[in-house]
C-alpha atoms as a PDB file:
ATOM      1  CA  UNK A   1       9.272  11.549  -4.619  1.00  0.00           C
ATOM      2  CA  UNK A   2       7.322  11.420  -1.070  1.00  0.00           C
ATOM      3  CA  UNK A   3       7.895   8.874   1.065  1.00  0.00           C
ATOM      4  CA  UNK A   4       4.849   6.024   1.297  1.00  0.00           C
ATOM      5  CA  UNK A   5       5.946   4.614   4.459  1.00  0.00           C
ATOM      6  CA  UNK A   6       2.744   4.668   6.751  1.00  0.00           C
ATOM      7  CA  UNK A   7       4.855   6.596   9.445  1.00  0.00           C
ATOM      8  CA  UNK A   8       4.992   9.687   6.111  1.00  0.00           C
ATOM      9  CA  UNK A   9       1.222   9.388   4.851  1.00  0.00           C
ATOM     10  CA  UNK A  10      -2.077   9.570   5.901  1.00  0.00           C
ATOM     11  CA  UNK A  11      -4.789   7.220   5.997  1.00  0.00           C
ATOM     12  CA  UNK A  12      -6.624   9.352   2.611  1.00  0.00           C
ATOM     13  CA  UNK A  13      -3.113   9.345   1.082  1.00  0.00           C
ATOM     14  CA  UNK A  14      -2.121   5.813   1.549  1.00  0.00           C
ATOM     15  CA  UNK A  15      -5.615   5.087  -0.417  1.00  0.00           C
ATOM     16  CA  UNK A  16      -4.698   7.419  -3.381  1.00  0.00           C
ATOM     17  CA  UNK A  17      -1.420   5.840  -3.675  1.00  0.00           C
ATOM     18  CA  UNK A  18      -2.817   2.104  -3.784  1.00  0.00           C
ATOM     19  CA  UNK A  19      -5.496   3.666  -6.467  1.00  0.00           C
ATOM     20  CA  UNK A  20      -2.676   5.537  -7.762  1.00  0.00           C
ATOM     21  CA  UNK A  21      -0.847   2.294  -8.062  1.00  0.00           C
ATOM     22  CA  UNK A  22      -3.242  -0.469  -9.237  1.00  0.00           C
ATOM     23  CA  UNK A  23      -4.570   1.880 -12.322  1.00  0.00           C
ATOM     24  CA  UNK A  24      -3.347  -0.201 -14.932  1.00  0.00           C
ATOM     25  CA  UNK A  25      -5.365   2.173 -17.534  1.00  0.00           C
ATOM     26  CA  UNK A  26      -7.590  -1.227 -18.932  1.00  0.00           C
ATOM     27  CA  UNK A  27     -10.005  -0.891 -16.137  1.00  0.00           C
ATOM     28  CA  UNK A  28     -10.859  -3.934 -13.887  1.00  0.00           C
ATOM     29  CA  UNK A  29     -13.864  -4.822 -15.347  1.00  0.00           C
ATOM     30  CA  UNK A  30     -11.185  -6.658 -18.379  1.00  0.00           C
ATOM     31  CA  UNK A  31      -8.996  -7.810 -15.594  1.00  0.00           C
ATOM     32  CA  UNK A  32      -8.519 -11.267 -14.624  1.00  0.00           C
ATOM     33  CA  UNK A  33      -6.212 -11.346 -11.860  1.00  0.00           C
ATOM     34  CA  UNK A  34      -8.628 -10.575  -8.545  1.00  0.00           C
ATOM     35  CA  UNK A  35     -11.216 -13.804  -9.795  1.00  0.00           C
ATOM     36  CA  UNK A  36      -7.917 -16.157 -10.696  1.00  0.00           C
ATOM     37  CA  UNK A  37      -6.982 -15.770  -7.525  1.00  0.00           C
ATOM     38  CA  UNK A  38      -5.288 -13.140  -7.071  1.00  0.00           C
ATOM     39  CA  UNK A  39      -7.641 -11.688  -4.834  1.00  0.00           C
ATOM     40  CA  UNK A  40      -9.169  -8.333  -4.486  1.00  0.00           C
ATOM     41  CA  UNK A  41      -6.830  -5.567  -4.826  1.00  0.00           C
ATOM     42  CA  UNK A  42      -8.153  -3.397  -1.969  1.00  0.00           C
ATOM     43  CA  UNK A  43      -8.475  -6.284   0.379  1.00  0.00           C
ATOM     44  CA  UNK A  44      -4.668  -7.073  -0.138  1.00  0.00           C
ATOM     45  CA  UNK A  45      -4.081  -3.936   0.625  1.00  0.00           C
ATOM     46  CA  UNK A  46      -6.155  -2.783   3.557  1.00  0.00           C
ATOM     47  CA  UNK A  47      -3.932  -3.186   5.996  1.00  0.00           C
ATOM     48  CA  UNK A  48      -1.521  -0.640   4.394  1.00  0.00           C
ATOM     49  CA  UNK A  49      -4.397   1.803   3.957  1.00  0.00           C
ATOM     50  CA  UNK A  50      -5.295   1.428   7.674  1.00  0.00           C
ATOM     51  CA  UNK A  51      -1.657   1.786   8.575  1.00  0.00           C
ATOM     52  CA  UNK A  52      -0.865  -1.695  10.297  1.00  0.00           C
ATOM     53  CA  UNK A  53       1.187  -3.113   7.589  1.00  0.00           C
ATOM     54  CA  UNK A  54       3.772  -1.366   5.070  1.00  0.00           C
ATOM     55  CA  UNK A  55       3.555  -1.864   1.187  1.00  0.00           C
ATOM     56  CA  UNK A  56       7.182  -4.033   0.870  1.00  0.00           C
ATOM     57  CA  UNK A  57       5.888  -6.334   3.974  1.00  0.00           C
ATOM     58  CA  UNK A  58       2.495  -7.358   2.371  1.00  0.00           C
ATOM     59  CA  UNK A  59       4.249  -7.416  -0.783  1.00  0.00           C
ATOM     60  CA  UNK A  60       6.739 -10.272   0.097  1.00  0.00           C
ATOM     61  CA  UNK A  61       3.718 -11.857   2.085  1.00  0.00           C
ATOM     62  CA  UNK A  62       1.726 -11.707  -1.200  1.00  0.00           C
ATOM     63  CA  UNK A  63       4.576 -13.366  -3.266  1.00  0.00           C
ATOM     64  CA  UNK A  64       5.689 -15.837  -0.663  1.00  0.00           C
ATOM     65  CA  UNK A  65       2.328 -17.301  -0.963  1.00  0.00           C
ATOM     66  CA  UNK A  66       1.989 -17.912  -4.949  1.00  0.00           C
ATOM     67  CA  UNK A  67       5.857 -18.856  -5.469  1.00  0.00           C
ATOM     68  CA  UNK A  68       5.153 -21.903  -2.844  1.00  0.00           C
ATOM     69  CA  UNK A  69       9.382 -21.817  -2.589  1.00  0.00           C
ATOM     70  CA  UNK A  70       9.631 -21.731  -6.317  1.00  0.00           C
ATOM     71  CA  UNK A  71      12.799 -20.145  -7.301  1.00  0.00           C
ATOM     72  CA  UNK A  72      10.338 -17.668 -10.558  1.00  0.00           C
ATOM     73  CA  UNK A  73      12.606 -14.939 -11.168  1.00  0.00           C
END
């Protein structure tokens, strides 16, 4: 498997693998998750796209926020 790390990737890559990654196969228009407040998908990961910010970092960013200390396993 090829590395994702932004430093591995470029810009047009990163965005196939964060398409690559949030095609669930039910198409968003059934989804939930982005209106619930989840937020939008390509928003979260923007950063990652524009290489600022690696996957794993927004990641634990992303679940820090919604676990509010929380030990969810």
């Amino acid at each position: 498997m090829k590395s994702i790390l932004i430093k591995d990737t470029t810009c047009e890559e990163r965005e196939q693998i964060i398409k690559a990654s949030l095609d669930c196969g039910g198409g968003c228009e059934n989804c939930s998750s982005c209106w619930l407040g989840g937020g939008s998908p390509w928003d979260i990961y923007q950063d990652y796209i524009d290489g600022k910010r690696e996957i794993k970092d927004i990641n634990a960013e992303y679940m820090g926020r919604f676990r509010q200390d929380r030990k969810i396993t």
